[in-house]
C-alpha atoms as a PDB file:
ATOM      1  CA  UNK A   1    -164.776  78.438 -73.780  1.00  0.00           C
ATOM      2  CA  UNK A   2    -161.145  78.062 -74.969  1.00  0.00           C
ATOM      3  CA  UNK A   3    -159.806  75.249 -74.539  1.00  0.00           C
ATOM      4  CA  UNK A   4    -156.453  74.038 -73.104  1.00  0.00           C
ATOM      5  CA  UNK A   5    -153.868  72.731 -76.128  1.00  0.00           C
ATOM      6  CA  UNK A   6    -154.353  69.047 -76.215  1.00  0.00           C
ATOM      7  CA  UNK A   7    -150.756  67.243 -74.561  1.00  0.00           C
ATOM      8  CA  UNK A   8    -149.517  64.576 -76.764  1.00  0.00           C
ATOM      9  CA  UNK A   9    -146.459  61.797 -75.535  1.00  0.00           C
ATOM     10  CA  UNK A  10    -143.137  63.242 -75.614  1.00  0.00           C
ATOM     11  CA  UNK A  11    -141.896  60.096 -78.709  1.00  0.00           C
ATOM     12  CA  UNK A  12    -143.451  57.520 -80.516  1.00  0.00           C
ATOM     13  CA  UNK A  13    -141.401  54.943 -82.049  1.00  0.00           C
ATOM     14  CA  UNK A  14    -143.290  54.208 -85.114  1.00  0.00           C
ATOM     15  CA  UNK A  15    -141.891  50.493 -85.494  1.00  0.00           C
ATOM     16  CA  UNK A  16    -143.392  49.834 -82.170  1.00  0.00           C
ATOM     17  CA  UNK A  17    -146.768  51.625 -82.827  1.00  0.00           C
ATOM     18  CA  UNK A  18    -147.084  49.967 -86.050  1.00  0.00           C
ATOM     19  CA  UNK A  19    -149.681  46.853 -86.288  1.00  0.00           C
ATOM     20  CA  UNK A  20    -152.819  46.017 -85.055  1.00  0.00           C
ATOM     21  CA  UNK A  21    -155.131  47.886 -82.942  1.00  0.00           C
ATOM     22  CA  UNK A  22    -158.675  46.913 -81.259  1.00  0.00           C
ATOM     23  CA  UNK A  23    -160.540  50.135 -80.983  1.00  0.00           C
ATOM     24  CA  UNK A  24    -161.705  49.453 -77.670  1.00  0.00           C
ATOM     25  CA  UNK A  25    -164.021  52.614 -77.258  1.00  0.00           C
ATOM     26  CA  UNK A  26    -164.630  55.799 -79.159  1.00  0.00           C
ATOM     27  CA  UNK A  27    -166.684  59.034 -79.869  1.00  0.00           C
ATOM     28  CA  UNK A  28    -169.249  57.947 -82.460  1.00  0.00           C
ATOM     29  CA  UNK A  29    -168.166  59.198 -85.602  1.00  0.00           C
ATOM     30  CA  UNK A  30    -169.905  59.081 -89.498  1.00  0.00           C
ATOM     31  CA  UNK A  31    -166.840  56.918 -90.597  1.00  0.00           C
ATOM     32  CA  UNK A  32    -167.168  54.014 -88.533  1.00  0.00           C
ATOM     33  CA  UNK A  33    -171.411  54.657 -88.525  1.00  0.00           C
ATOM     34  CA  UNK A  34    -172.712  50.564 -88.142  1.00  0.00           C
ATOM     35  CA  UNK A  35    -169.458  48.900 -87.863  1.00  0.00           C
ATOM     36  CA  UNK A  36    -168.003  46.688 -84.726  1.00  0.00           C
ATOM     37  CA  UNK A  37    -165.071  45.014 -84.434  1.00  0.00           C
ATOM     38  CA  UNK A  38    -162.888  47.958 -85.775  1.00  0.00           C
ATOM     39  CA  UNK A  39    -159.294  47.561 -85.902  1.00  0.00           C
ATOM     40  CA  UNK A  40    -156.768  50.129 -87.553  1.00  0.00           C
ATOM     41  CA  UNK A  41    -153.343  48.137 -88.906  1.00  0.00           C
ATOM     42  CA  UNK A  42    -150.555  50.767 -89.136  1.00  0.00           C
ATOM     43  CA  UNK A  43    -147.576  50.146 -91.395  1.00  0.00           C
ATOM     44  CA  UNK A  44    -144.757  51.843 -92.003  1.00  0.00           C
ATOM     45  CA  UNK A  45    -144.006  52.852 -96.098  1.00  0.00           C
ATOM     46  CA  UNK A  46    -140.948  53.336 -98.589  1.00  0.00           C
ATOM     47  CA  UNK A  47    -141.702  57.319 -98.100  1.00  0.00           C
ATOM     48  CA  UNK A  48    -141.148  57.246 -94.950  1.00  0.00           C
ATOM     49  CA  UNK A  49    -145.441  58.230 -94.095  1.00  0.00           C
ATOM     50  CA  UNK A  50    -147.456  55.528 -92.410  1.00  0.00           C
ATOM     51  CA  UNK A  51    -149.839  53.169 -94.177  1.00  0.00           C
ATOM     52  CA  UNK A  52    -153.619  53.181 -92.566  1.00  0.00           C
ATOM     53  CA  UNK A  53    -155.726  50.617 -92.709  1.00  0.00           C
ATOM     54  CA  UNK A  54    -159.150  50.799 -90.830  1.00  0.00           C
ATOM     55  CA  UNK A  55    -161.431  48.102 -90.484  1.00  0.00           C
ATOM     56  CA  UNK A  56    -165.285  46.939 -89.520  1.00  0.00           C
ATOM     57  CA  UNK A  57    -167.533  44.795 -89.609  1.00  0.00           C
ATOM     58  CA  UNK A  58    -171.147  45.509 -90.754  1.00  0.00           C
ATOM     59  CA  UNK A  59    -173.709  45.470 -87.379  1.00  0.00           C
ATOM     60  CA  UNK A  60    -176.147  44.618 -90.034  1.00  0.00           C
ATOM     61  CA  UNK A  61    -174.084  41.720 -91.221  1.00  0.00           C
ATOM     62  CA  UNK A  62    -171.258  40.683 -89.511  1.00  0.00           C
ATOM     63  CA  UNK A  63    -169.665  38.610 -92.911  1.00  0.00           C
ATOM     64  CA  UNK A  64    -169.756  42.094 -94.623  1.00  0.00           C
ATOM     65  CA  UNK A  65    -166.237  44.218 -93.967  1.00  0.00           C
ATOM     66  CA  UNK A  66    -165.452  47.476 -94.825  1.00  0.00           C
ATOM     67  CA  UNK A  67    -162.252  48.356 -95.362  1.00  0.00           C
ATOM     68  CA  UNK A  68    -160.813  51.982 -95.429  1.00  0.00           C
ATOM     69  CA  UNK A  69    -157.423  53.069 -96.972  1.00  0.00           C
ATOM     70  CA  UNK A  70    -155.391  56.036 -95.919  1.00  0.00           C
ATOM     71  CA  UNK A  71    -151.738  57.410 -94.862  1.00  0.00           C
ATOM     72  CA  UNK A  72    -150.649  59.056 -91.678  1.00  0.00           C
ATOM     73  CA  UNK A  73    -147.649  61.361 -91.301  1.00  0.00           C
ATOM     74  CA  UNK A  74    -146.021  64.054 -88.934  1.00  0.00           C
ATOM     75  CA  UNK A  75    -145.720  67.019 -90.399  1.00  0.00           C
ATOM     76  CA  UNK A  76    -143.733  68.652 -87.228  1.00  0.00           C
ATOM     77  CA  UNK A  77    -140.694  66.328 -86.184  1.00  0.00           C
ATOM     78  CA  UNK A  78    -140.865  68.570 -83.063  1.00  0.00           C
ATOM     79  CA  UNK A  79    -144.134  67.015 -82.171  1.00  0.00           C
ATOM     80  CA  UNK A  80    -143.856  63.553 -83.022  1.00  0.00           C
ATOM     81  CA  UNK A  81    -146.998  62.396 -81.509  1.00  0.00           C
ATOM     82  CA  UNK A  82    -149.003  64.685 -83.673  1.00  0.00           C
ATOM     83  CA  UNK A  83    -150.139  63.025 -86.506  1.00  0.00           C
ATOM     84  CA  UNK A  84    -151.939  64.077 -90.240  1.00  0.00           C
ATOM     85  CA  UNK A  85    -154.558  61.189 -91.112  1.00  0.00           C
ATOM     86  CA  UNK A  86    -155.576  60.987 -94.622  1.00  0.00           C
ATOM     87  CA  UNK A  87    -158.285  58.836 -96.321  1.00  0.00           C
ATOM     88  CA  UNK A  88    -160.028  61.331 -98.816  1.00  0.00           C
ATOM     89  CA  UNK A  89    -158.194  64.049-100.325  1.00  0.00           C
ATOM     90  CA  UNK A  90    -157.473  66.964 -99.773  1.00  0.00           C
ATOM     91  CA  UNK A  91    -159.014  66.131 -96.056  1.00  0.00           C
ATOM     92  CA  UNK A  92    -156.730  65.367 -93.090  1.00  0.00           C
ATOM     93  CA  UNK A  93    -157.598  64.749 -89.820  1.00  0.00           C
ATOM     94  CA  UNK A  94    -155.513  65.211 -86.568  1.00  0.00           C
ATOM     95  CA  UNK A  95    -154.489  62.192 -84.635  1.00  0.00           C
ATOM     96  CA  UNK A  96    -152.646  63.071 -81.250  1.00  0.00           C
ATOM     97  CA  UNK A  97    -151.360  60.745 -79.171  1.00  0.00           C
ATOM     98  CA  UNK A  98    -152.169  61.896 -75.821  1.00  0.00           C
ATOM     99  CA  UNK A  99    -151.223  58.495 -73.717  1.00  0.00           C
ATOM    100  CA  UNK A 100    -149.296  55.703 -75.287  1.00  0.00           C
ATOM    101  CA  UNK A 101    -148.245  52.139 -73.001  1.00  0.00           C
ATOM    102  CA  UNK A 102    -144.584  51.871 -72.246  1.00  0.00           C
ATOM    103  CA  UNK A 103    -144.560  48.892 -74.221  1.00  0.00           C
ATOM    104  CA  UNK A 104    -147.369  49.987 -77.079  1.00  0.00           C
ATOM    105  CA  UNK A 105    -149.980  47.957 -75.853  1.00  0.00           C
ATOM    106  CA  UNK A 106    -152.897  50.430 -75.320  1.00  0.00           C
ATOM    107  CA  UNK A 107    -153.209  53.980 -76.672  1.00  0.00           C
ATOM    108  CA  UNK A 108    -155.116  56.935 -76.308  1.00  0.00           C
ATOM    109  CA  UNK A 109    -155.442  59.167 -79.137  1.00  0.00           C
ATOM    110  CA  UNK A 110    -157.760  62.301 -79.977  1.00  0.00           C
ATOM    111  CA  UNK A 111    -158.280  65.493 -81.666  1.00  0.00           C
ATOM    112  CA  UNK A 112    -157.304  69.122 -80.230  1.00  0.00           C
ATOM    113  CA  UNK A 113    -160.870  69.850 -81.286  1.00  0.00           C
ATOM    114  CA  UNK A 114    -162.292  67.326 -78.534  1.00  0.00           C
ATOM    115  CA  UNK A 115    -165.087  65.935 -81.027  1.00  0.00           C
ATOM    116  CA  UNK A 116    -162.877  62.635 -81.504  1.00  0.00           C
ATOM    117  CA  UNK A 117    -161.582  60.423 -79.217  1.00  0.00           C
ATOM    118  CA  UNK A 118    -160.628  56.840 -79.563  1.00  0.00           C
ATOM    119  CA  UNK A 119    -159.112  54.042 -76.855  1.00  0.00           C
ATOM    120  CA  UNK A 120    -157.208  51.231 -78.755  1.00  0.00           C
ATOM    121  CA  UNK A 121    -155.161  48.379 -77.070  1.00  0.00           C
ATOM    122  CA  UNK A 122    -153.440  45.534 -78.555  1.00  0.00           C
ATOM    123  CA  UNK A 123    -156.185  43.030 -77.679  1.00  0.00           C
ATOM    124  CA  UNK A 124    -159.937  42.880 -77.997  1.00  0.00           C
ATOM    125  CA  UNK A 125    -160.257  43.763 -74.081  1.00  0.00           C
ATOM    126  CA  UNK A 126    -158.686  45.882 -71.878  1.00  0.00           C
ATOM    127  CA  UNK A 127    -158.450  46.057 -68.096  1.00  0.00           C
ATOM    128  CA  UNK A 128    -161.435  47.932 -66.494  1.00  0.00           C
ATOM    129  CA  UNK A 129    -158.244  50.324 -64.357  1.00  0.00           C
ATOM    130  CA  UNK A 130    -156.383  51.198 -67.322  1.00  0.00           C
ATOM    131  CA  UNK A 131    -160.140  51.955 -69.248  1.00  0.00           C
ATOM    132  CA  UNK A 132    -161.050  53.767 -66.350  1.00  0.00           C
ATOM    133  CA  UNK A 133    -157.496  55.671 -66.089  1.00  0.00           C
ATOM    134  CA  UNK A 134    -157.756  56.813 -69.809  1.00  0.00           C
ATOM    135  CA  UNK A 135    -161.325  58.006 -69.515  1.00  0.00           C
ATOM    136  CA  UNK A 136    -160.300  60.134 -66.845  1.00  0.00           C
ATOM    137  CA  UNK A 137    -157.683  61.289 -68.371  1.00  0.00           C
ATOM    138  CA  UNK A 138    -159.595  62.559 -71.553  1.00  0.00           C
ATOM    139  CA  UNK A 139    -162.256  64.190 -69.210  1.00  0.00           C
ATOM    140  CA  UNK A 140    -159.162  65.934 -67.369  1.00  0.00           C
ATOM    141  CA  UNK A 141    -158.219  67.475 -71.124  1.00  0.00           C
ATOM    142  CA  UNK A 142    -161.742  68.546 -71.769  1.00  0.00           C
ATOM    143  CA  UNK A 143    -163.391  65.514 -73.738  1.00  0.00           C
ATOM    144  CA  UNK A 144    -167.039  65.164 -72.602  1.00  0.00           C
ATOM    145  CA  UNK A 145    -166.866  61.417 -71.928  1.00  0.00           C
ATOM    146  CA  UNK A 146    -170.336  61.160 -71.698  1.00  0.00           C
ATOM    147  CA  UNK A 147    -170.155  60.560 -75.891  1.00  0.00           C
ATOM    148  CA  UNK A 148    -167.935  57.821 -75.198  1.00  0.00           C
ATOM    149  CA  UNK A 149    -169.473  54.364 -76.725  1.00  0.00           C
ATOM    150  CA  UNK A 150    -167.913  50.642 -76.078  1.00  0.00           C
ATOM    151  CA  UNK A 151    -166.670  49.167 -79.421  1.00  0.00           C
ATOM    152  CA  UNK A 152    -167.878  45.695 -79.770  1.00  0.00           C
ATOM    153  CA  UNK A 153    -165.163  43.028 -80.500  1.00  0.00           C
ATOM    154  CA  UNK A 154    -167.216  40.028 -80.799  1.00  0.00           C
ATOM    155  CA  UNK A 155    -166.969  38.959 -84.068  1.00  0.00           C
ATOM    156  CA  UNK A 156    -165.298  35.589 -85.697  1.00  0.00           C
ATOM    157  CA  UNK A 157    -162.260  36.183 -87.946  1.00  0.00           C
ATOM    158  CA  UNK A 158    -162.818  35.751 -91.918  1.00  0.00           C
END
């Protein structure tokens, strides 16, 4: 089955976007395999690409953190919600922005491909409505939400 090309927001202001975001829930991936607590920090750099910074803590042990290093940019200023997301390369990954607050305080963002989702918001919970409104959305654009899992944000800062 085809499927339908994935919507992204019409703008992002990068400024706003950039800082500190609680993945709230996501499809499991092999990148973020025994972590909790993720955040992604998002920073904007001389060359005009974004700084990524994704974080976890070890299930196994919580002290432990794993930090992972990459850049994001938009290679079509047509489509500024579709981003290139770079940790290894030559390997880039696509991050679209398919529903972004008003005010940047939650986020929806997945992959045209429908094997990656993530929800992130500002803060380590979100409101069960606007959870509930983004899931729907994503199984509306073809993302089989039964792989969705809860991130755990339970964990004491270092």
């Amino acid at each position: 089955m085809s499927k339908i090309e994935l919507p992204t927001v019409a703008s992002v202001d990068l400024n706003k976007y950039a800082g500190t975001w609680y993945e709230i829930a996501k499809f499991p991936n092999s990148f973020e395999k025994g972590l909790k607590c993720i955040t992604a920090t998002y920073s904007l750099r001389p060359d005009g690409k974004i700084g990524v910074e994704n974080k976890g803590h070890k299930e196994s042990d919580p002290g432990k953190i794993k930090v992972s290093n990459g850049k994001a940019w938009i290679p079509d200023p047509a489509y500024p919600a579709r981003l290139k997301v770079q940790f290894f390369w030559p390997f880039a990954g696509n991050y679209y922005i398919i529903e972004l607050d008003a005010n940047y305080q939650y986020a929806l963002v997945g992959d045209p491909s429908r094997n990656y989702l993530w929800i992130l918001c500002r803060t380590k919970q979100m409101d069960t409505s606007i959870y509930e409104r983004l899931t729907s959305k994503a199984k509306l654009l073809g993302f089989d939400i039964s792989r969705i899992r809860m991130t755990p944000q339970d964990c004491k800062a270092l």
